[in-house]
Protein backbone atom coordinates (compact mmCIF):
# COMPACT_ATOMS: atom_id res chain seq x y z
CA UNK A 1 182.07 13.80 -51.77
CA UNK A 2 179.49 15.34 -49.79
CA UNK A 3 180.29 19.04 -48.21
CA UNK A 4 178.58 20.27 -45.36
CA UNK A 5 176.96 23.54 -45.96
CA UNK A 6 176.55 25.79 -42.88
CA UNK A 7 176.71 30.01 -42.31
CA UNK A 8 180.45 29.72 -42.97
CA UNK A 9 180.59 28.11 -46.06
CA UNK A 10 182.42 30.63 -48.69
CA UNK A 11 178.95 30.80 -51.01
CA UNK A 12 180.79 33.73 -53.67
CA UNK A 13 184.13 31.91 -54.26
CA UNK A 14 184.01 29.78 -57.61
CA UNK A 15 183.21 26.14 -55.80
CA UNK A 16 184.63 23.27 -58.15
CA UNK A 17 182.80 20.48 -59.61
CA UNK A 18 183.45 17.51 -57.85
CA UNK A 19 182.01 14.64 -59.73
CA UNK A 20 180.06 14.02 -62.89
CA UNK A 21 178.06 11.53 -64.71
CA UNK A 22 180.15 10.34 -68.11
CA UNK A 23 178.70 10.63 -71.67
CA UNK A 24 177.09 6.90 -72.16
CA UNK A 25 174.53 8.54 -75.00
CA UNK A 26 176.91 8.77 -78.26
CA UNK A 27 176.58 11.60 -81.10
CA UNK A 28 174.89 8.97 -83.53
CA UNK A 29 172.54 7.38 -81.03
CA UNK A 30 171.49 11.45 -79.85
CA UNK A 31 170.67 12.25 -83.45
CA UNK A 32 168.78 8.45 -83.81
CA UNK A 33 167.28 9.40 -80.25
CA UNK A 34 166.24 13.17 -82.10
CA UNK A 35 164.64 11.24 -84.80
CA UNK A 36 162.04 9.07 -82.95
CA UNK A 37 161.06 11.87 -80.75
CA UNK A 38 160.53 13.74 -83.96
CA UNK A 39 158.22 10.87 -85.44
CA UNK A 40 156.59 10.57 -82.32
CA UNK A 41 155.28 13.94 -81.92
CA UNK A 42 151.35 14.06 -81.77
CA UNK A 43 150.09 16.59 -83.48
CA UNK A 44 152.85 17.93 -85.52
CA UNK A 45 153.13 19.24 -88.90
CA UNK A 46 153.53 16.39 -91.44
CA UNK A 47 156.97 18.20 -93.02
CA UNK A 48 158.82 18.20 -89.44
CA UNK A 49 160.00 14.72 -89.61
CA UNK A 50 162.03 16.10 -92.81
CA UNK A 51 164.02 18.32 -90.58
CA UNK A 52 165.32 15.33 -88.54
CA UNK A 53 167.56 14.79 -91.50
CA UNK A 54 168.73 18.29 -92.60
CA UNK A 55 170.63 19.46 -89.52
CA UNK A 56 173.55 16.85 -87.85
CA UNK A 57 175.21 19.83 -85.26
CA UNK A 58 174.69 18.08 -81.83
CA UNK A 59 176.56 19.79 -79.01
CA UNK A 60 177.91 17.78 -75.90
CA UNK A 61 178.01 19.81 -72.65
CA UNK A 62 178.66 19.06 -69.63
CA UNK A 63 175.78 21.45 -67.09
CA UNK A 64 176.48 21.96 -63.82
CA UNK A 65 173.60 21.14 -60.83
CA UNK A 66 174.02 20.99 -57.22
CA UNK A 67 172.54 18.24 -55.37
CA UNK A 68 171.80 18.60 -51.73
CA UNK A 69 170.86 16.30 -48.38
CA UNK A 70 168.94 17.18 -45.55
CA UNK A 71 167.31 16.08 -42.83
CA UNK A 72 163.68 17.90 -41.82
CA UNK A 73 161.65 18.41 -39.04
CA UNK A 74 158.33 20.23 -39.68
CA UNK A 75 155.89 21.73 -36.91
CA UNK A 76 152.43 22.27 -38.56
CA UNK A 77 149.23 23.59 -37.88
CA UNK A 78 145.65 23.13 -39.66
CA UNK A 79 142.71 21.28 -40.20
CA UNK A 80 141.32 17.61 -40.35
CA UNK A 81 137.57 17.33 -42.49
CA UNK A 82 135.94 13.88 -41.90
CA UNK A 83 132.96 13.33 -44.25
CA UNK A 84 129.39 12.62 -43.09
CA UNK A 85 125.68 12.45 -45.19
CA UNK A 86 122.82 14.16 -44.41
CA UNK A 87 119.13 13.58 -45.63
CA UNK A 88 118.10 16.45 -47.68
CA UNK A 89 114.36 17.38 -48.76
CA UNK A 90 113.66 19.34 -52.16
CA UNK A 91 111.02 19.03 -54.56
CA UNK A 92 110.59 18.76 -58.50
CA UNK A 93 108.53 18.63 -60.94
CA UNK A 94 108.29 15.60 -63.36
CA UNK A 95 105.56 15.22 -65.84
CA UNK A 96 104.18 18.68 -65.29
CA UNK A 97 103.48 17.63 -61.59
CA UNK A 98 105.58 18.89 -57.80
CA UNK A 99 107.16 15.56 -56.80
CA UNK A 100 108.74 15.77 -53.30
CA UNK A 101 112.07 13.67 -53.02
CA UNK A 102 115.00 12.73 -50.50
CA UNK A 103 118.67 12.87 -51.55
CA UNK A 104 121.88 12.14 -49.49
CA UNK A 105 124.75 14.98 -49.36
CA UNK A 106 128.32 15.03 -48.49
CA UNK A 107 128.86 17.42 -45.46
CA UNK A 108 132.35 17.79 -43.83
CA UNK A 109 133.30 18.45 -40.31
CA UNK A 110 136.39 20.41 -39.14
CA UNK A 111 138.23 19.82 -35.98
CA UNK A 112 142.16 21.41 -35.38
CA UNK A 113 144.87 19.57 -36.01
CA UNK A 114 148.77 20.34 -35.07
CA UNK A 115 152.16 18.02 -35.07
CA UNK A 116 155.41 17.70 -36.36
CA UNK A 117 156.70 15.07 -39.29
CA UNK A 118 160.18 14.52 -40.16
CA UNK A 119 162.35 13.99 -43.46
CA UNK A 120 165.24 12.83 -45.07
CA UNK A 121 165.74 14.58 -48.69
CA UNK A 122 169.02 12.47 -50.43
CA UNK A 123 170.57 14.44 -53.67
CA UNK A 124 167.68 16.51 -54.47
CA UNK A 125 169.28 17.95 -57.88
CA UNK A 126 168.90 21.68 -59.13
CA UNK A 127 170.02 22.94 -62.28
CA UNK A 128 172.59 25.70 -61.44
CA UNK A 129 171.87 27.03 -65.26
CA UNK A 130 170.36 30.02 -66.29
CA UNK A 131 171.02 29.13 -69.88
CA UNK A 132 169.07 26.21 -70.44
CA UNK A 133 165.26 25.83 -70.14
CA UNK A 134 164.46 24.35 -66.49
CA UNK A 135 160.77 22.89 -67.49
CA UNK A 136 162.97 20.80 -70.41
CA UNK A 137 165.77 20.25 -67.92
CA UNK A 138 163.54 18.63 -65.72
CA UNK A 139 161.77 16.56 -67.53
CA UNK A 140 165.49 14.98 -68.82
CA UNK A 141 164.98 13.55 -65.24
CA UNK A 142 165.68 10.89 -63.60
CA UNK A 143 169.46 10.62 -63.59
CA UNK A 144 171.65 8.17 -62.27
CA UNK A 145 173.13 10.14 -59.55
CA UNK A 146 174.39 6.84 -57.87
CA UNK A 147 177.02 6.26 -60.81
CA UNK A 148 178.35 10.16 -60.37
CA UNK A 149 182.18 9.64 -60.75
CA UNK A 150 185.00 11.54 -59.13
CA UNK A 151 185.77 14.97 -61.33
CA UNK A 152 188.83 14.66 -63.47
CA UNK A 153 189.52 17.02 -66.66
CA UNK A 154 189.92 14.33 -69.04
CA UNK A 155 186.04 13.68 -68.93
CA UNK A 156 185.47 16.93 -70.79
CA UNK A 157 188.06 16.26 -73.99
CA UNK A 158 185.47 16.78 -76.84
CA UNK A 159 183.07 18.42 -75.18
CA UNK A 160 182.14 21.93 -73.69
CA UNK A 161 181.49 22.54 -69.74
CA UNK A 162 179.19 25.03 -68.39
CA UNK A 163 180.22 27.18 -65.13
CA UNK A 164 177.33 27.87 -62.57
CA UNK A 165 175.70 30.71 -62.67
CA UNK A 166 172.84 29.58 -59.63
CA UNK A 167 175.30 30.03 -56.59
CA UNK A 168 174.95 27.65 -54.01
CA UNK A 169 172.50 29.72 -51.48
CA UNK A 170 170.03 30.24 -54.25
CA UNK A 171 170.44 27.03 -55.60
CA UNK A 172 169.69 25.51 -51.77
CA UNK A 173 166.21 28.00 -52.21
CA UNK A 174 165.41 26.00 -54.43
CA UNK A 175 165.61 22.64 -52.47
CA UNK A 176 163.95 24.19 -50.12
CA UNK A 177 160.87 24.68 -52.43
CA UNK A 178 161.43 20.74 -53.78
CA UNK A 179 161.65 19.60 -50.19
CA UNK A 180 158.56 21.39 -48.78
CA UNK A 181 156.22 19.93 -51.56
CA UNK A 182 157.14 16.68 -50.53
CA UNK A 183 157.00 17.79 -46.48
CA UNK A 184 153.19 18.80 -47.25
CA UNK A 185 152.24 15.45 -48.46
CA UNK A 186 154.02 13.62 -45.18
CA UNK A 187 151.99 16.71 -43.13
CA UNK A 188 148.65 15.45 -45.06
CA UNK A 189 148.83 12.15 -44.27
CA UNK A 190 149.96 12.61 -40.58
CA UNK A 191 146.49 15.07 -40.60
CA UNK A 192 144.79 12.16 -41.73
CA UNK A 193 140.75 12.36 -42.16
CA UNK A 194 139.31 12.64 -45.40
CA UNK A 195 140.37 15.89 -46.39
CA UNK A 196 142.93 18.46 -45.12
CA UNK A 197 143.55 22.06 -44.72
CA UNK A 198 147.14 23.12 -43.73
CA UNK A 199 147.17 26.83 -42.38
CA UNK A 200 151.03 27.34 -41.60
CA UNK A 201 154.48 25.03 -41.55
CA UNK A 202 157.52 25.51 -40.51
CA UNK A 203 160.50 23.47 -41.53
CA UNK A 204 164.04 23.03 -39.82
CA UNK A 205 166.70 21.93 -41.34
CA UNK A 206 169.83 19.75 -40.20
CA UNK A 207 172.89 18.00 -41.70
CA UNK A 208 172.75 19.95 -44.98
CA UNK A 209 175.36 19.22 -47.36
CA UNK A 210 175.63 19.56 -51.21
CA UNK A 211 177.41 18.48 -54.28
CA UNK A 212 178.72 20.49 -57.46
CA UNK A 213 177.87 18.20 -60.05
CA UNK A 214 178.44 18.19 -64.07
CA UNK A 215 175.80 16.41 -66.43
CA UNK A 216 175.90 15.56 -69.65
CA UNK A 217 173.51 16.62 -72.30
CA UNK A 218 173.51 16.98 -75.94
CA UNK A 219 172.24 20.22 -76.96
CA UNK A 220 170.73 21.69 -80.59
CA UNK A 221 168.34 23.63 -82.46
CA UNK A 222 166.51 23.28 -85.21
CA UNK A 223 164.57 25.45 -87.65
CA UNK A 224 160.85 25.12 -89.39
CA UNK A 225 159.36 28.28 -91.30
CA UNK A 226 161.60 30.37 -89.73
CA UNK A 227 161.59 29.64 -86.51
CA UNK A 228 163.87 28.48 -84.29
CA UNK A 229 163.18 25.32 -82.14
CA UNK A 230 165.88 24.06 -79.13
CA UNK A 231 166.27 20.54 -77.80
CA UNK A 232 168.07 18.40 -75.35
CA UNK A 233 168.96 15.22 -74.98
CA UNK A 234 170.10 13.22 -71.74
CA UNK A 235 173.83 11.94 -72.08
CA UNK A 236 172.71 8.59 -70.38
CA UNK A 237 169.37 7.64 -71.07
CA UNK A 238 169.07 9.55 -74.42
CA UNK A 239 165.42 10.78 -73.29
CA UNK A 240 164.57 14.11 -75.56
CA UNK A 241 162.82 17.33 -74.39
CA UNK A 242 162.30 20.36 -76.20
CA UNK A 243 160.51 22.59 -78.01
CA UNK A 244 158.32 21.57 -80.97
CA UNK A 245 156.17 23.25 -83.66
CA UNK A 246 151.73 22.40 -83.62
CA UNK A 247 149.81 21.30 -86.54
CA UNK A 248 146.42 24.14 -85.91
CA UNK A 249 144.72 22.23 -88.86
CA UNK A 250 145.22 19.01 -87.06
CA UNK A 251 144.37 19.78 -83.76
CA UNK A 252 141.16 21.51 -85.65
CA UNK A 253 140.44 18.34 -87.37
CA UNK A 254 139.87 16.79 -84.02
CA UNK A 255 137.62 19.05 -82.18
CA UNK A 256 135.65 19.06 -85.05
CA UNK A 257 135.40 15.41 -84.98
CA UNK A 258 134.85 15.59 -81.22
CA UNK A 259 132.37 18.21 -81.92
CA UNK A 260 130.77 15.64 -84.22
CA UNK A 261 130.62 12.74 -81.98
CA UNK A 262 129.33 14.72 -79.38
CA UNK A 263 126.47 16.02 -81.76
CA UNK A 264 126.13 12.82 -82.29
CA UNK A 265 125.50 10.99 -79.43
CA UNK A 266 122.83 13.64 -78.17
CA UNK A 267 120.90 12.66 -81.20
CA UNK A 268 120.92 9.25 -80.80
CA UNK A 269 119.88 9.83 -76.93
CA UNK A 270 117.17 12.30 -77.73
CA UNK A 271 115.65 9.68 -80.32
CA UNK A 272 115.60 7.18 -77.45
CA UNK A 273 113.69 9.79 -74.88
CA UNK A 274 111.35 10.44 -77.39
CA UNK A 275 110.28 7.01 -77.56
């Protein structure tokens, strides 16, 4: 259920979840999930794929996120560049002599540009952690908010469930950010031309309400020459994120072969123009 968040909504007082998304990932199919990703890591030490099988501790938790709706209207000022060529003069020298050429450049013109686009922002999710990596968080993404379920305690038998600690006005901050990445694109294209300069927007925003969602993710660590490496996996899809050790002597293999190639190829080129 949706709740409509305005100045009077009670923003310190410990807000309930009120739906989730179930565990559909098991235990087994995580760790199975942990051992591809593993394997499929470019560039990693040859060894790693041994730790796949050395550590089973997988922990289920349940994060929280909010998830908000709005509706946007956005007043904006800047510019619109339309593209035009121009015959330019210079002069070279080829084969120890002045040689006087044309070429055509790219110039841009500028005229003002001002308007107003609106939006419509459906469940735009936030993590409401401060536990958990965000860049791995998101990258768990997409989720399938449209099979959330109504909140009931037996869900979390088994597993552990994280309060917020992002309350809901810094979680809606946020949004905000989300929202207004996506409101510069729609103030781009209503700009139109063939480029675009946007000098100020401002954004109002109606019919805000928000969710206090739980999902699920399986959580571990694992460890390679003493250091300590975290992962998650999504509960639903089973995608995996996380941290990962590099191979230096591989990825010095290839730029020395790129190196190479490089070398290479201006040999073979300056062979030719010698001709």
């Amino acid at each position: 259920m949706d709740i409509w968040l305005n100045h009077s909504t009670q923003v310190n007082e410990n807000l309930k979840p009120a739906s989730l998304l179930p565990f559909k990932v098991t235990h087994k199919e995580g760790r199975d999930r942990f051992t591809k990703w593993i394997a499929s890591l470019w560039f990693a030490p040859n060894s790693l794929k041994n730790i796949a099988k050395q550590d089973d501790k997988l922990s289920g938790m349940y994060v929280p996120y909010w998830t908000y709706d709005s509706d946007t209207t956005s007043f904006y000022r800047g510019e619109r560049g339309e593209h035009y060529w121009q015959t330019q003069h210079y002069t070279t020298r080829e084969n120890g002599k002045t040689v006087h050429k044309t070429r055509r450049v790219q110039k841009t013109r500028w005229y003002p540009a001002s308007g107003t686009v609106w939006g419509s922002f459906d469940d735009v999710l936030i993590l409401a952690s401060d536990s958990l990596p965000r860049k791995y968080t998101e990258r768990l993404e997409p989720w399938d908010l449209q099979n959330l379920v109504s909140y009931k305690d037996e869900y979390l038998s088994g597993f552990r469930a994280e309060s917020y600690h992002v309350d809901l006005a810094a979680g809606f901050e946020h949004a905000r950010q989300s929202m207004d990445v996506h409101i510069r694109t729609l103030v781009r294209r209503d700009i139109g031309g063939d480029e675009q300069r946007i000098s100020s927007v401002r954004t109002q925003h109606d019919n805000v309400t928000f969710k206090h969602v739980l999902l699920p993710v399986w959580i571990s660590a694992y460890r390679y020459k003493n250091e300590t490496y975290r992962f998650l996996i999504n509960g639903r899809t089973g995608e995996v994120q996380g941290e990962r050790p590099w191979s230096w002597a591989k990825i010095a293999l290839l730029v020395a072969g790129l190196i190479a190639a490089v070398v290479a190829i201006a040999i073979v080129f300056g062979s030719v123009a010698a001709r």
